[in-house]
Protein backbone atom coordinates (compact mmCIF):
# COMPACT_ATOMS: atom_id res chain seq x y z
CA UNK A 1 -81.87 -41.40 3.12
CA UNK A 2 -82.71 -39.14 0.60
CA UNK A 3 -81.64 -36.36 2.75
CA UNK A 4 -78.11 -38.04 2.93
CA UNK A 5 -78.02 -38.13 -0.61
CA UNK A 6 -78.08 -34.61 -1.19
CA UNK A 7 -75.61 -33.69 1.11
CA UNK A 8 -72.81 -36.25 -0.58
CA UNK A 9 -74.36 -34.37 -3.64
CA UNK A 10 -73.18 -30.90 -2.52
CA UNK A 11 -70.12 -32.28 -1.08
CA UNK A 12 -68.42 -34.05 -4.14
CA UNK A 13 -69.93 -31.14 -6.81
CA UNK A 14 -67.99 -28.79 -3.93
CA UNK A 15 -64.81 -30.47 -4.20
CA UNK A 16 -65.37 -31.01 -8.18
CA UNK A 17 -65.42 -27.52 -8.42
CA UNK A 18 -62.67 -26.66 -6.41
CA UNK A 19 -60.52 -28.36 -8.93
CA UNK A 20 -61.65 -26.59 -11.66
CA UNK A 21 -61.10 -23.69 -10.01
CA UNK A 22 -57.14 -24.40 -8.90
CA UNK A 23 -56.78 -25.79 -12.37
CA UNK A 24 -57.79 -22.30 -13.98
CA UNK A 25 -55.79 -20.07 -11.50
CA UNK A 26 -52.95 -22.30 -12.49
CA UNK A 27 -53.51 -22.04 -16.48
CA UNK A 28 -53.73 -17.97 -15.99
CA UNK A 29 -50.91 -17.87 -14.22
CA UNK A 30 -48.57 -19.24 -16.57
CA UNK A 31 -50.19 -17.76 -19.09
CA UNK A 32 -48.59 -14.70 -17.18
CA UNK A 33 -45.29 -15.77 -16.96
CA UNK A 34 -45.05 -16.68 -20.82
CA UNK A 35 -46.42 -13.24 -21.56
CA UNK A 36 -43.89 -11.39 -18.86
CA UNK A 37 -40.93 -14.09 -19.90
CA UNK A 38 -41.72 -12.66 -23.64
CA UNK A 39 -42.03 -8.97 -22.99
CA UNK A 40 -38.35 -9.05 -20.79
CA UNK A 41 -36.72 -11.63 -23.38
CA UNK A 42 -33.53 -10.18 -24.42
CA UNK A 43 -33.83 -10.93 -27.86
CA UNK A 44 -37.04 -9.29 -28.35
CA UNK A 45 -36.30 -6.03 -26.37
CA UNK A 46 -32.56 -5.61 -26.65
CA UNK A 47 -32.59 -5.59 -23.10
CA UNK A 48 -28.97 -6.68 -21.25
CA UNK A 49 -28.50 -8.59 -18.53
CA UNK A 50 -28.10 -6.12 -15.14
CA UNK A 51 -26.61 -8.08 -11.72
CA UNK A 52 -27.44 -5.22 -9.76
CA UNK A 53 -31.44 -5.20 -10.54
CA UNK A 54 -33.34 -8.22 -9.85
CA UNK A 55 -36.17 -7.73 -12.75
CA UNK A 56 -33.36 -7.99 -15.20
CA UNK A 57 -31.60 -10.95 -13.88
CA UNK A 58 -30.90 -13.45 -10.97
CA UNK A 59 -29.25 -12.17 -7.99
CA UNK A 60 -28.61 -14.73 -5.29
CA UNK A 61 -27.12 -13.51 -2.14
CA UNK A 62 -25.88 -17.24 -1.25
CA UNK A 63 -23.85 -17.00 -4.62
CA UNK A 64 -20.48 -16.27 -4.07
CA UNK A 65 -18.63 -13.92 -6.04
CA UNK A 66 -15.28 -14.78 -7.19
CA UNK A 67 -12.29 -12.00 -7.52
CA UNK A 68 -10.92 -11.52 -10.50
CA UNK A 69 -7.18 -13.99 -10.41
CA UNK A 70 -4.27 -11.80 -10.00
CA UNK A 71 -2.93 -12.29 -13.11
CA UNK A 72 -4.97 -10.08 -14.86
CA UNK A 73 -4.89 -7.15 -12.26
CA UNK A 74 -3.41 -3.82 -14.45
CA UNK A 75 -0.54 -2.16 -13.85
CA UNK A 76 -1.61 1.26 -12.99
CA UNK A 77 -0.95 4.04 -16.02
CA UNK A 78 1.68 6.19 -15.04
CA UNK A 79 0.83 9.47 -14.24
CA UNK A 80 1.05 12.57 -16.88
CA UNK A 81 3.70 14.99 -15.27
CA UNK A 82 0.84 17.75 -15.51
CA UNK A 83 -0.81 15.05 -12.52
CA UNK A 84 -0.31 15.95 -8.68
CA UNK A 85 2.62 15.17 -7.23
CA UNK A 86 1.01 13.10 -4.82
CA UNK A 87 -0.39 10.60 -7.56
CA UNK A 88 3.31 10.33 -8.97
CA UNK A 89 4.58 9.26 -6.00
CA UNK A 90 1.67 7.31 -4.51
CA UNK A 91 1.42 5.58 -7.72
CA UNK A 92 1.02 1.98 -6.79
CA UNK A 93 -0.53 2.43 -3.59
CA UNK A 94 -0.36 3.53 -0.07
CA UNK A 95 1.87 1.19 2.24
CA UNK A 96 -0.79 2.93 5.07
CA UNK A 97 -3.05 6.01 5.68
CA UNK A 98 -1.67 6.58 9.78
CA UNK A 99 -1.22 10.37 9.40
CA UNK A 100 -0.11 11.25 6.31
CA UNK A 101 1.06 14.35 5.44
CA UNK A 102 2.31 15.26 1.74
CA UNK A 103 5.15 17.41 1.45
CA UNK A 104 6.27 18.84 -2.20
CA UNK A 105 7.98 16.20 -3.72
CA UNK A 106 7.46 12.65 -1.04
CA UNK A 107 4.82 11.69 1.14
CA UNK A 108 5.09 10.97 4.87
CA UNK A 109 3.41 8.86 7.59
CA UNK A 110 4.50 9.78 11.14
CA UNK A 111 4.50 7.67 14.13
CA UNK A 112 3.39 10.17 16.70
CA UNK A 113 4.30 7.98 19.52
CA UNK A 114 7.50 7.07 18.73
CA UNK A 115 8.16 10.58 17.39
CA UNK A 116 9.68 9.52 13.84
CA UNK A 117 7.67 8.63 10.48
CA UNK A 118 6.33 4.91 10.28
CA UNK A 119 7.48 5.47 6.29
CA UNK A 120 8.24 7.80 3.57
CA UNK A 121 7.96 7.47 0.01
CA UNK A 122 9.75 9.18 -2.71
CA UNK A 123 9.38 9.00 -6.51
CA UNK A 124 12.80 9.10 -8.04
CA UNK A 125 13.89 10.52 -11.41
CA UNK A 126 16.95 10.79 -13.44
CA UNK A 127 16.31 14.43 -13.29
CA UNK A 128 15.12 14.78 -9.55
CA UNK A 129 18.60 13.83 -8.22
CA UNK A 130 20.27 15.11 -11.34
CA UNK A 131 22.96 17.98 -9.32
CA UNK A 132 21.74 21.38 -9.14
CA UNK A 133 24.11 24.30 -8.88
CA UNK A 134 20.35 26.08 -7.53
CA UNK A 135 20.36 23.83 -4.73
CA UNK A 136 22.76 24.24 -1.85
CA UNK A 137 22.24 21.24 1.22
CA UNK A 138 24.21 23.28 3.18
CA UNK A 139 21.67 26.18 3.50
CA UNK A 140 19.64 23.72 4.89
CA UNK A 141 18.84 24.03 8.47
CA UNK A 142 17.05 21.15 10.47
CA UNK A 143 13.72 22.51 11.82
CA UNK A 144 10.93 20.67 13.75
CA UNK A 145 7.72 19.73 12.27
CA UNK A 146 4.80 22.49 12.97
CA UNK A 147 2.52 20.63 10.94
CA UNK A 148 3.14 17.85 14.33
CA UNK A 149 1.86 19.14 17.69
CA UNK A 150 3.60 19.67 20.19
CA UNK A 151 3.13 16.91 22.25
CA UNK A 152 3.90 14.16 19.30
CA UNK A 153 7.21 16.71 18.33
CA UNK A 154 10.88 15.87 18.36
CA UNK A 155 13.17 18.79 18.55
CA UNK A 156 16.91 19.18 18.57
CA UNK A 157 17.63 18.99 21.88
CA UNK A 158 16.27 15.52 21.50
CA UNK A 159 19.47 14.40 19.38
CA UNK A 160 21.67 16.86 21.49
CA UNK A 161 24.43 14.75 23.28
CA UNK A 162 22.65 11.86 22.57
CA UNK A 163 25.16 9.60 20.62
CA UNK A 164 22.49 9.49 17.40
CA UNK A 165 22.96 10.99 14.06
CA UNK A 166 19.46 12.91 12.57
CA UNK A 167 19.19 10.58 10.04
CA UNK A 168 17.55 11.38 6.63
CA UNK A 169 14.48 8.77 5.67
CA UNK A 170 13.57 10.60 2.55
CA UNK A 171 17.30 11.41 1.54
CA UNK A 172 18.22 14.66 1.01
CA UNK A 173 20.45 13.74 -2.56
CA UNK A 174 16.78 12.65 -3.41
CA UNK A 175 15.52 16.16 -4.02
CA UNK A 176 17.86 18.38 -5.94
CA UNK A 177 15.03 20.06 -8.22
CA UNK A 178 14.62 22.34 -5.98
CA UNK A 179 15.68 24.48 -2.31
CA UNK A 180 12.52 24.02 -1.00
CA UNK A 181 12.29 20.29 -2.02
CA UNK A 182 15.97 19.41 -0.26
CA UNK A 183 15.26 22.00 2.89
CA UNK A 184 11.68 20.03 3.42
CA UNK A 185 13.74 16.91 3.88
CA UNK A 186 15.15 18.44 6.85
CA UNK A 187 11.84 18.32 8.88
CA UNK A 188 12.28 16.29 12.21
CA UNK A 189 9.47 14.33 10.88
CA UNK A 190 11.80 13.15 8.09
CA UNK A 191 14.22 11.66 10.88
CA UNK A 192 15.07 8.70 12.72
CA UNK A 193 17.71 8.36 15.78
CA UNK A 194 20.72 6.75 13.61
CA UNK A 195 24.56 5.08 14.43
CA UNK A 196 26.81 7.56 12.95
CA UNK A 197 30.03 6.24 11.67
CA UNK A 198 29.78 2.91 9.85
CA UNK A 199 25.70 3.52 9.65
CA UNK A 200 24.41 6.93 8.51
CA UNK A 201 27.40 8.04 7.15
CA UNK A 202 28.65 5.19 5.72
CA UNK A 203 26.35 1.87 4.82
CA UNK A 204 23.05 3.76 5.02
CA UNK A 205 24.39 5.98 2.78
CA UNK A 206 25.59 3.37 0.09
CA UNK A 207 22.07 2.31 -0.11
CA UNK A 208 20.83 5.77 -0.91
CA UNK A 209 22.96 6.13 -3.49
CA UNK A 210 22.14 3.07 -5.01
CA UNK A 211 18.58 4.04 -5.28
CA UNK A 212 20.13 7.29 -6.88
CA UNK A 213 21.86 5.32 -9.07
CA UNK A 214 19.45 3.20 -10.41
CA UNK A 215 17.83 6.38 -12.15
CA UNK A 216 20.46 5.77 -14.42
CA UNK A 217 19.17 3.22 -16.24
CA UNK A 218 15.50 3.01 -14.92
CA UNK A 219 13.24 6.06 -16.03
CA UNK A 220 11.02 5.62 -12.63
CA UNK A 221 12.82 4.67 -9.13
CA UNK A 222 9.87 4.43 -6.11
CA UNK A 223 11.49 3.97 -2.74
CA UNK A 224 9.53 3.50 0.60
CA UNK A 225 11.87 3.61 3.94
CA UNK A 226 10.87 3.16 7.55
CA UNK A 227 11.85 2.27 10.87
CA UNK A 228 11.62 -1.36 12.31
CA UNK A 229 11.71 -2.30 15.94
CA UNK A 230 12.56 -5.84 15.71
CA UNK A 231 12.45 -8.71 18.36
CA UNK A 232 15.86 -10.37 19.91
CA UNK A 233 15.84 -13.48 21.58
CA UNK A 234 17.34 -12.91 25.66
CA UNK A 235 18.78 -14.76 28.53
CA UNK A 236 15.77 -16.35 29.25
CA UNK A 237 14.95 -17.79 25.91
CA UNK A 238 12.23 -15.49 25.54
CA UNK A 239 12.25 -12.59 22.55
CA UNK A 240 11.59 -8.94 23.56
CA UNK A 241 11.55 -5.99 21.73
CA UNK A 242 13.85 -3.96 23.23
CA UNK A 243 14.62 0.15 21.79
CA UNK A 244 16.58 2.83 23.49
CA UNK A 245 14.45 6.25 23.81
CA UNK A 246 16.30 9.67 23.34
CA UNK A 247 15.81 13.58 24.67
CA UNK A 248 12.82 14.73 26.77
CA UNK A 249 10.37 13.72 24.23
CA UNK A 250 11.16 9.99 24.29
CA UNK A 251 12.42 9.96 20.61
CA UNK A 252 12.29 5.76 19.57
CA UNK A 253 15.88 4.44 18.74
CA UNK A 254 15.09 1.93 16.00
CA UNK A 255 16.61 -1.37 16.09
CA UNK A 256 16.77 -1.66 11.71
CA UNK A 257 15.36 0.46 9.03
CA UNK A 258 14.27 -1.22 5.65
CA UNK A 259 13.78 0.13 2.17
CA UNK A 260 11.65 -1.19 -0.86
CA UNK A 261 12.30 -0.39 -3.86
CA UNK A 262 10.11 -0.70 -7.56
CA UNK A 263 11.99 0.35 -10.51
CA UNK A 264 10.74 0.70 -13.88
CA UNK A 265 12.36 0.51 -17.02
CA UNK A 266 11.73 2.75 -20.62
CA UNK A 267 9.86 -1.27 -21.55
CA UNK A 268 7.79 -0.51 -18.49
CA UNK A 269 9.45 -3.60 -16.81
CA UNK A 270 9.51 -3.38 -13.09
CA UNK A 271 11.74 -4.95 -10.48
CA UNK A 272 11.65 -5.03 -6.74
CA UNK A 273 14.46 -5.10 -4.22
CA UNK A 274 13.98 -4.84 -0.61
CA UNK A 275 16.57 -3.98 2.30
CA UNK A 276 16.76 -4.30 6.03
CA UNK A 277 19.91 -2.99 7.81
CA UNK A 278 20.72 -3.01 11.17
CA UNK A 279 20.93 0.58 13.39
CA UNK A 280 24.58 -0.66 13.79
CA UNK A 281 27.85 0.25 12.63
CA UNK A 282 28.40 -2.12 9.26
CA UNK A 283 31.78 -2.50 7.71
CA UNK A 284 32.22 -0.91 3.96
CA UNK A 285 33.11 -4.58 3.02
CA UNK A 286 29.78 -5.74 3.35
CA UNK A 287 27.83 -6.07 0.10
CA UNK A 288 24.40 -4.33 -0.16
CA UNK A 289 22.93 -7.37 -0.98
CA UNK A 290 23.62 -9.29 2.21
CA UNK A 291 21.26 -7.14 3.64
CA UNK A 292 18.27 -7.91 0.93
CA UNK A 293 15.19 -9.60 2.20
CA UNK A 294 11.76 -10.97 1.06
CA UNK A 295 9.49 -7.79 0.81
CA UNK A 296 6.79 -9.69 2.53
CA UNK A 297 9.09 -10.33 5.94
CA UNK A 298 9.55 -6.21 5.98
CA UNK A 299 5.39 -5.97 5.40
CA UNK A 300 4.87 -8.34 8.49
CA UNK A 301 7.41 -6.40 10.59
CA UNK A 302 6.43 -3.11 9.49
CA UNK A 303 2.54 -3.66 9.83
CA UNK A 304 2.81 -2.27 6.13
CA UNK A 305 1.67 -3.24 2.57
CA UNK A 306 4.02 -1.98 0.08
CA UNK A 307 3.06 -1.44 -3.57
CA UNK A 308 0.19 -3.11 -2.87
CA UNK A 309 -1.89 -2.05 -6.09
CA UNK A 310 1.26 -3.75 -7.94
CA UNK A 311 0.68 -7.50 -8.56
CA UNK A 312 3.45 -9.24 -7.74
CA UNK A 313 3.64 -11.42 -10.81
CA UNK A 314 3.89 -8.02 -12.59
CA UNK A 315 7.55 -8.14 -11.89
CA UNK A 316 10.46 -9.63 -13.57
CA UNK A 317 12.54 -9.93 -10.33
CA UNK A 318 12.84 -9.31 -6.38
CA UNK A 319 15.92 -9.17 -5.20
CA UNK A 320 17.65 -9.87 -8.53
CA UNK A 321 15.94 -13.32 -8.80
CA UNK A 322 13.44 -13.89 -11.78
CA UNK A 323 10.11 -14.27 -11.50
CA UNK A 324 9.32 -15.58 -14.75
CA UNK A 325 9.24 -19.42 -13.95
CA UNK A 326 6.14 -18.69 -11.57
């Protein structure tokens, strides 16, 4: 009995004990925490708050992190004229990075498969496409891409006999500052497969000088202008997308070709207008803006984001149709 005793002795002064002892580790440990909370306390130590280092702050990697709304995305500065050329024209973003190559005064991405450029994209100035007794178009001579190789080319026997115009993307009325700027818009790269009379000659060239013209009373004009190889609906109720292919090298025969276009006034107040024509002969008759579309059909047809560091609730228009109201 008395042997019992001790042992229930032992056993509750054990547990007795152990209490003490969780209750102490417990005291001295938040006597830790108010010491550390107090040494790191912003108000005593000046210290800010830093997301990216856990000691200064809470970082939780179930918190989600909300983007910034749209509405308050800047309008990127435009560029000093002591800048690159590249960052002039490029100045609201890159409609896509699929071979680029930057010529003197417009950038370029070429479609090496269908042996024309997916886009170009020219920065337009009162001044750029002011005339130029210097510069002579007819001195200009149209030369293959060496920059391309070889197997990705198109030459001139490609357009030889083939029915198609060498149709100007970047336009050559663009680029009147100087020879070398007009002659470089003569690169095969800078050409697509295009209807002659009533297209190239005629409609397609309206619309280039009505990006020349709106210089006049805009002090920037950016224009991006591509190919598009759109679908058609057939016999069989199904849609296909059907292109001719020209010369040895397989040159694509686009079915339309769009242009987008961001003007900005001396109030730095942009507008948008977009275009798609088809490769067809058009009558004179036919207003430019029967062939304006929403720029985000051209972006899903294209495979292209235009202006894309440009928020559209930036702009006062598209298309001639305010924006204001949204």
């Amino acid at each position: 009995m008395l042997r019992l005793t001790k042992i229930s002795c032992i056993a509750f002064g054990g547990w007795i004990a152990g209490l003490a002892t969780e209750r102490y580790v417990q005291l001295k440990s938040e006597d830790k925490s108010s010491t550390s909370q107090s040494v790191f306390d912003e108000s005593n130590v000046g210290l800010q708050c830093k997301p990216g280092l856990p000691i200064f702050g809470t970082v939780s990697a179930a918190s989600l992190i909300k983007p910034p709304p749209q509405d308050v995305k800047p309008v990127p500065l435009e560029p000093s004229l002591k800048a690159p050329r590249v960052s002039q024209v490029m100045r609201f973003g890159f409609p896509g990075l699929d071979n680029v190559r930057t010529l003197d005064d417009f950038v370029l991405s070429y479609d090496r498969r269908n042996k024309t450029a997916h886009w170009v994209f020219e920065h337009l100035t009162a001044e750029g496409v002011a005339f130029n007794e210097k510069v002579d178009r007819s001195k200009c001579d149209f030369v293959e891409d060496k920059s391309v190789h070889p197997y990705f080319r198109s030459t001139n026997a490609d357009y030889k006999r083939s029915g198609f115009d060498r149709g100007h993307l970047a336009a050559a009325g663009n680029h009147r500052k100087d020879q070398l700027h007009c002659q470089e818009t003569f690169l095969l790269s800078n050409m697509s497969p295009q209807v002659g009379k009533g297209f190239n000659r005629d409609s397609w060239n309206r619309l280039e000088r009505h990006c020349r013209n709106l210089t006049k009373n805009h002090r920037n004009v950016y224009v991006c202008t591509g190919p598009l190889y759109l679908p058609r609906k057939e016999a069989d109720g199904n849609n296909y997308v059907r292109y001719q292919v020209i010369g040895a090298n397989n040159v694509a025969v686009p079915t339309h070709f769009f242009k987008v276009i961001v003007m900005e006034t001396d109030k730095k107040e942009l507008f948008l207008e977009s275009y798609v024509m088809p490769n067809a002969p058009i009558s004179d008759s036919t207003p430019l803006s029967t062939f304006q579309v929403p720029p985000e059909s051209v972006e899903r047809a294209a495979g292209l984001l235009f202006f894309d560091k440009l928020a559209r609730n930036h702009l006062k228009s598209v298309n001639g149709r305010s924006l204001e109201w949204v």
